[in-house]
N, C-alpha and C. Protein backbone atom coordinates (compact mmCIF):
# COMPACT_ATOMS: atom_id res chain seq x y z
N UNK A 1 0.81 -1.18 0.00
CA UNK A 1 0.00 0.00 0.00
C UNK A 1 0.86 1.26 0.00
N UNK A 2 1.77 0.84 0.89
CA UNK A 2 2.87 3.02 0.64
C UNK A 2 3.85 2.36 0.12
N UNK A 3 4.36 1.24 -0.48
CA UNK A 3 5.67 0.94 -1.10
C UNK A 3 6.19 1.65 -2.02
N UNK A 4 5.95 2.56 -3.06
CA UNK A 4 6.02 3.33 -4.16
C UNK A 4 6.30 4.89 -3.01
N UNK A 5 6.10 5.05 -2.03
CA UNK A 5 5.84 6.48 -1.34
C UNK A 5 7.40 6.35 -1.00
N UNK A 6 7.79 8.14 -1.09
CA UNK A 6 8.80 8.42 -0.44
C UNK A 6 8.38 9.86 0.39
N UNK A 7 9.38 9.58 1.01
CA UNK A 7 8.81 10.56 2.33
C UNK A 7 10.75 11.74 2.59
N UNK A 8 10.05 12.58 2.13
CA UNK A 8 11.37 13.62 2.39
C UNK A 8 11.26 14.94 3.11
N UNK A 9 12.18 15.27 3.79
CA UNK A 9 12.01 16.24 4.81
C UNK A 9 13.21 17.70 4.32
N UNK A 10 12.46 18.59 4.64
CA UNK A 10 13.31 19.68 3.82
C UNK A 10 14.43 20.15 4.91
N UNK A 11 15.42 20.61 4.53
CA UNK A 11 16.25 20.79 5.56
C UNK A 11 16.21 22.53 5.86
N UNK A 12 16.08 22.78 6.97
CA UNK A 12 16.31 24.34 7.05
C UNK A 12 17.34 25.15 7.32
N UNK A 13 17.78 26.03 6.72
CA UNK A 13 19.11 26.23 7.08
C UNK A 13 19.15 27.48 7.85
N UNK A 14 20.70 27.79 8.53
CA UNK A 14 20.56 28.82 9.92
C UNK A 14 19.63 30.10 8.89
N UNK A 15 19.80 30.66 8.03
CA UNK A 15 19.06 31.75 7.66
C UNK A 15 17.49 31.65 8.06
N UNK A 16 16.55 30.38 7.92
CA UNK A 16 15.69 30.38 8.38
C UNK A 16 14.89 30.06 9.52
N UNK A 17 16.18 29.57 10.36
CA UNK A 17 16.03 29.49 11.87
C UNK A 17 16.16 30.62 12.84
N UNK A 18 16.96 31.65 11.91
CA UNK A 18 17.10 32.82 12.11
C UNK A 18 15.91 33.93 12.53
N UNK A 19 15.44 33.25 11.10
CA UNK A 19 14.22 33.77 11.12
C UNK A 19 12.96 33.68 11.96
N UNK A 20 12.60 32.33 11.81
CA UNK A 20 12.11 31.72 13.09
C UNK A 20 12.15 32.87 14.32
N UNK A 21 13.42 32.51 14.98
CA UNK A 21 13.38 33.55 16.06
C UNK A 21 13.17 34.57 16.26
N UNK A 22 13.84 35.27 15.45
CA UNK A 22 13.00 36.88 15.40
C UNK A 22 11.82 37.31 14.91
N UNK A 23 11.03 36.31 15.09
CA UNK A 23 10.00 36.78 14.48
C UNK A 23 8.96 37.59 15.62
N UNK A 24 9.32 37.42 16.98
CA UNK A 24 8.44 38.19 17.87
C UNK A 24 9.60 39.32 18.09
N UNK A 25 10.57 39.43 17.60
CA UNK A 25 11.12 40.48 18.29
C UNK A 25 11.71 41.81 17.32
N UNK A 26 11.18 42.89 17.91
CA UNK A 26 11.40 44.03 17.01
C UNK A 26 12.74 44.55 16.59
N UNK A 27 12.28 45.04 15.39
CA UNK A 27 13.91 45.73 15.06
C UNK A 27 14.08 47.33 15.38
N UNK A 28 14.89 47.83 15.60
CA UNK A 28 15.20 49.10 16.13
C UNK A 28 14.22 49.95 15.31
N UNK A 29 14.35 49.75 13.73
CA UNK A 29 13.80 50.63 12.93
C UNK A 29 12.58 50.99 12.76
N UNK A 30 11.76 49.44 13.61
CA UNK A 30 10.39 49.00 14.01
C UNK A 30 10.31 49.74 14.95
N UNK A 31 10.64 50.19 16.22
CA UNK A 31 10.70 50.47 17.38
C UNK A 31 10.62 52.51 17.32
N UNK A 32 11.34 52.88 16.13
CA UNK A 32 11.71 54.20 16.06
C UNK A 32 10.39 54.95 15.86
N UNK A 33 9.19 54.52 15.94
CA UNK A 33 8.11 54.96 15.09
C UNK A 33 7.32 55.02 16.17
N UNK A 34 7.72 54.39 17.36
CA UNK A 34 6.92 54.05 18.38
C UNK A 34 6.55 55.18 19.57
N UNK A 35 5.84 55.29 20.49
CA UNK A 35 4.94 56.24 21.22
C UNK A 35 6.32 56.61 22.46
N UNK A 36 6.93 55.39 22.64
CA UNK A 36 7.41 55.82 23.66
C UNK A 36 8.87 56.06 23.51
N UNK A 37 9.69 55.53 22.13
CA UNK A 37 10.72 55.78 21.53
C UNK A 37 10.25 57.38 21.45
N UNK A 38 9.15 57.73 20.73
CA UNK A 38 9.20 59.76 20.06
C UNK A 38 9.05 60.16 21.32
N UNK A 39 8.55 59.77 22.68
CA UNK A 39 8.53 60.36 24.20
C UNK A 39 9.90 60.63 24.56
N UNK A 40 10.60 59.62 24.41
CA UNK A 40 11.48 60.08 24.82
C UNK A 40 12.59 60.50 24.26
N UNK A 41 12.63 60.62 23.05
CA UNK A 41 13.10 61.58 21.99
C UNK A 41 12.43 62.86 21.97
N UNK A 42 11.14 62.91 22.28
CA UNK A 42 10.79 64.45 22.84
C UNK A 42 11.55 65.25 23.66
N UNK A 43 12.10 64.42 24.70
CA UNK A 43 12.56 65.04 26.28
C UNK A 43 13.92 65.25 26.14
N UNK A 44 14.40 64.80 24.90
CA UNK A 44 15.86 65.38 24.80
C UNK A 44 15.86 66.04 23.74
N UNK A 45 14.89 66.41 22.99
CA UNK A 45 15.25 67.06 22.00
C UNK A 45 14.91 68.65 22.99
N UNK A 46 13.53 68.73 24.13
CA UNK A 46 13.42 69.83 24.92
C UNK A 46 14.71 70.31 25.53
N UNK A 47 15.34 69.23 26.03
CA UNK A 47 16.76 69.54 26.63
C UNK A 47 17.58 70.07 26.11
N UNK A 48 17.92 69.83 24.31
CA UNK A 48 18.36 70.38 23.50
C UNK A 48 19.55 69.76 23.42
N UNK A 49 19.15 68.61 23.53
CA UNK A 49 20.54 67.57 23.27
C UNK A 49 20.25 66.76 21.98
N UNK A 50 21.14 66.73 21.07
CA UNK A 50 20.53 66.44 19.70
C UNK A 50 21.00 64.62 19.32
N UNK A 51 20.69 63.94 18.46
CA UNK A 51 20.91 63.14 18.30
C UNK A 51 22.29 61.96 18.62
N UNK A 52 22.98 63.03 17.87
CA UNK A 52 24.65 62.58 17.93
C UNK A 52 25.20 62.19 19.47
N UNK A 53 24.56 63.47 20.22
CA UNK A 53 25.02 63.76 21.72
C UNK A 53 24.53 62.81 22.37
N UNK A 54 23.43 62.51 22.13
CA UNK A 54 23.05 61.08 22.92
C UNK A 54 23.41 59.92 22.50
N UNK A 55 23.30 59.57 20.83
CA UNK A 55 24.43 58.21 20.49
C UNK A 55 25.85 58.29 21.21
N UNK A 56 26.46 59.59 21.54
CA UNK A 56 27.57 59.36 22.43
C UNK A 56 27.90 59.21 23.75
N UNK A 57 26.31 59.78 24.40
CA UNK A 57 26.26 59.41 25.88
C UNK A 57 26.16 57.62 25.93
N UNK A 58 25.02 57.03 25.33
CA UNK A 58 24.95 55.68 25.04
C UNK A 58 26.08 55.06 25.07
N UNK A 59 26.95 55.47 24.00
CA UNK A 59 28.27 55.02 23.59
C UNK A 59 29.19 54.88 24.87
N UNK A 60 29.60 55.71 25.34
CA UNK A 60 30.22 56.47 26.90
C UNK A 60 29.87 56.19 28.25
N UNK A 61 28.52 55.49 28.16
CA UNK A 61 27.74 55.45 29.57
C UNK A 61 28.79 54.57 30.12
N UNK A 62 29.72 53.91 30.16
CA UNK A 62 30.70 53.12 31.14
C UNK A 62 31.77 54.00 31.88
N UNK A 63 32.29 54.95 30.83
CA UNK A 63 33.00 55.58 31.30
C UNK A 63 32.93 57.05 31.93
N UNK A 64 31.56 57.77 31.70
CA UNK A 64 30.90 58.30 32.74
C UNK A 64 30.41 57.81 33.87
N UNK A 65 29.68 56.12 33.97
CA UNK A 65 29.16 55.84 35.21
C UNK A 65 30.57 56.03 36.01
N UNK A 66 31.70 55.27 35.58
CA UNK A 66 33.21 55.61 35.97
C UNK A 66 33.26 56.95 37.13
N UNK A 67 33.31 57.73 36.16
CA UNK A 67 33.32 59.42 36.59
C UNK A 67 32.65 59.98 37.48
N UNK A 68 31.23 59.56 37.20
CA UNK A 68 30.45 59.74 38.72
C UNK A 68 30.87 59.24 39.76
N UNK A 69 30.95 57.83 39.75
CA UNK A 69 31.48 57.29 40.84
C UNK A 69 32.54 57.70 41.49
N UNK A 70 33.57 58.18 40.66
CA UNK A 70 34.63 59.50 41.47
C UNK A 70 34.71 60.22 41.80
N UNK A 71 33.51 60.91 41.41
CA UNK A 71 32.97 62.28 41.96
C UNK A 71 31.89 61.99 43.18
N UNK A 72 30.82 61.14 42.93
CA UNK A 72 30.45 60.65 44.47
C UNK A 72 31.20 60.15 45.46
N UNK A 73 32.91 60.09 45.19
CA UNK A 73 33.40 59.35 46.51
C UNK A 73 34.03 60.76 47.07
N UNK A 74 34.38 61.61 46.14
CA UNK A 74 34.70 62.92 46.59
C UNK A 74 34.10 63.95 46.92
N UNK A 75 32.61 64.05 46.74
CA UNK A 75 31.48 64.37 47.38
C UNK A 75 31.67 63.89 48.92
N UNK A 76 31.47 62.51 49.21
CA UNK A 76 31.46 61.78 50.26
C UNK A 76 32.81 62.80 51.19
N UNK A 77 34.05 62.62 50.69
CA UNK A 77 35.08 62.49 51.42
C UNK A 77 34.80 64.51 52.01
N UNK A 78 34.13 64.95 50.68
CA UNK A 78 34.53 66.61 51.04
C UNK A 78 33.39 66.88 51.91
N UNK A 79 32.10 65.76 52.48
CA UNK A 79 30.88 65.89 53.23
C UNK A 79 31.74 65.52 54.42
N UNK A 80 32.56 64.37 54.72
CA UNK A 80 33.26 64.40 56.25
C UNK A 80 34.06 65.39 56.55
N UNK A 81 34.64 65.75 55.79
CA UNK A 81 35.74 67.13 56.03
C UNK A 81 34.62 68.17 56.45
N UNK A 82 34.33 68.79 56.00
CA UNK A 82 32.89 69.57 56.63
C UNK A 82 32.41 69.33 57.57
N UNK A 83 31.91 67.39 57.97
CA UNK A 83 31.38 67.76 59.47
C UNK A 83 32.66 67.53 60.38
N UNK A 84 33.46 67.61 60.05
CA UNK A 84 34.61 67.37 61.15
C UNK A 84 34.71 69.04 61.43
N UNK A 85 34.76 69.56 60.60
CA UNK A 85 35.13 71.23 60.55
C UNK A 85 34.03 71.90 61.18
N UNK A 86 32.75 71.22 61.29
CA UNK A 86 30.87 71.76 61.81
C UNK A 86 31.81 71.20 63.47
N UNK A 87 32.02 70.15 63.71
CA UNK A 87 32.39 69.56 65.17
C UNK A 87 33.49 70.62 65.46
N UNK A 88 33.95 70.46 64.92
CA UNK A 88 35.46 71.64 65.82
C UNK A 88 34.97 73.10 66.37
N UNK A 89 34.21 73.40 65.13
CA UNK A 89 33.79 74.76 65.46
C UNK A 89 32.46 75.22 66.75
N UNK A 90 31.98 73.79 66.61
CA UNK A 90 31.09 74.00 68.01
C UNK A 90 32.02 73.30 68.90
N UNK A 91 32.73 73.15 69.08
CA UNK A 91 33.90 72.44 70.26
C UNK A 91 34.94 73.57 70.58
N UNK A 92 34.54 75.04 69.82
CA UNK A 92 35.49 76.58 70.24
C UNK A 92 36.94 75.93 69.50
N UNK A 93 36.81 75.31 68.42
CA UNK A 93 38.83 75.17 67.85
C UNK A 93 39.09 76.25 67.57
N UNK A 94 40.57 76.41 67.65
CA UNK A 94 41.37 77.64 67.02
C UNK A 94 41.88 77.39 65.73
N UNK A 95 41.07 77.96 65.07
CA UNK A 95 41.11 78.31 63.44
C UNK A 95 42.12 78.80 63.06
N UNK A 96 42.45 79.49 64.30
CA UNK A 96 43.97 80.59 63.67
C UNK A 96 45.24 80.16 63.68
N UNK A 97 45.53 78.71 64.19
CA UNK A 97 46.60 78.11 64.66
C UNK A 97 46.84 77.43 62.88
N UNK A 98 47.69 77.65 61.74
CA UNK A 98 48.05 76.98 60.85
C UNK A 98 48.56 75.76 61.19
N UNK A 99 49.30 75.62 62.13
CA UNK A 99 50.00 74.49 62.55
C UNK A 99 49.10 72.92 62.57
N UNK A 100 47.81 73.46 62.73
CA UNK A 100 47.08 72.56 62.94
C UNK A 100 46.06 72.20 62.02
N UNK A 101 46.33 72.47 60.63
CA UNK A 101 45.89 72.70 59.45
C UNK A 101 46.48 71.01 58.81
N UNK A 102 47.03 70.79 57.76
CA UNK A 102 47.09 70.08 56.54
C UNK A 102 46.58 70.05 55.21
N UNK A 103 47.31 70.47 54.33
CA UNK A 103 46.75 70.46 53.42
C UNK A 103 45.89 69.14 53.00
N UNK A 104 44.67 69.21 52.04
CA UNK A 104 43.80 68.20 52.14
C UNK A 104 44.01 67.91 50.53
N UNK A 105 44.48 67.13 49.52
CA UNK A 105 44.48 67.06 48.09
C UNK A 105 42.69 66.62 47.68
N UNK A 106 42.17 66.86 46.94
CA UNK A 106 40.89 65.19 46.66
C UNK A 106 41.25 65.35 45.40
């Protein structure tokens, strides 16, 4: 009864497995058109930061988070110097004595 039948299976290759997968997932160019992509391309274009400037913040964001973080530890360090300097001064120190100074680098 199926002796004469052949039975063949197509092979798929990575291009269409490729495909396969992306098929729920958007492409940037898909995405650019979108409500909340032009929102927030609104809020920097108000800011007046233009395209380029933000492909380079994007680009950069490692080595600014970097930068902050050096600047929040020197924030930090120049907030204890201050209350040490708030404590002395309600404790009557003599301000006028250099000797008892150091220069401070940050």
């Amino acid at each position: 009864m199926f002796q004469g039948m052949k039975v063949a299976a197509k092979k798929s290759s990575k291009k269409d497995s490729s495909k396969k997968s992306n098929r729920g997932k958007a492409s940037l160019e898909e995405t650019r058109g979108s409500e909340l992509t032009q929102s927030f391309s609104d809020k920097f274009d108000n800011l007046g930061i233009g395209v380029r400037t933000l492909a380079k913040i994007i680009e950069n964001q490692g080595e600014i988070l970097h930068q902050l973080q050096e600047l929040n530890y020197k924030v930090g360090r120049l907030e204890n110097w201050f209350k040490e300097m708030e404590e002395k001064m309600n404790n009557n120190f003599d301000f006028t004595n250099k000797k008892t100074f150091k220069e401070v680098i940050i």
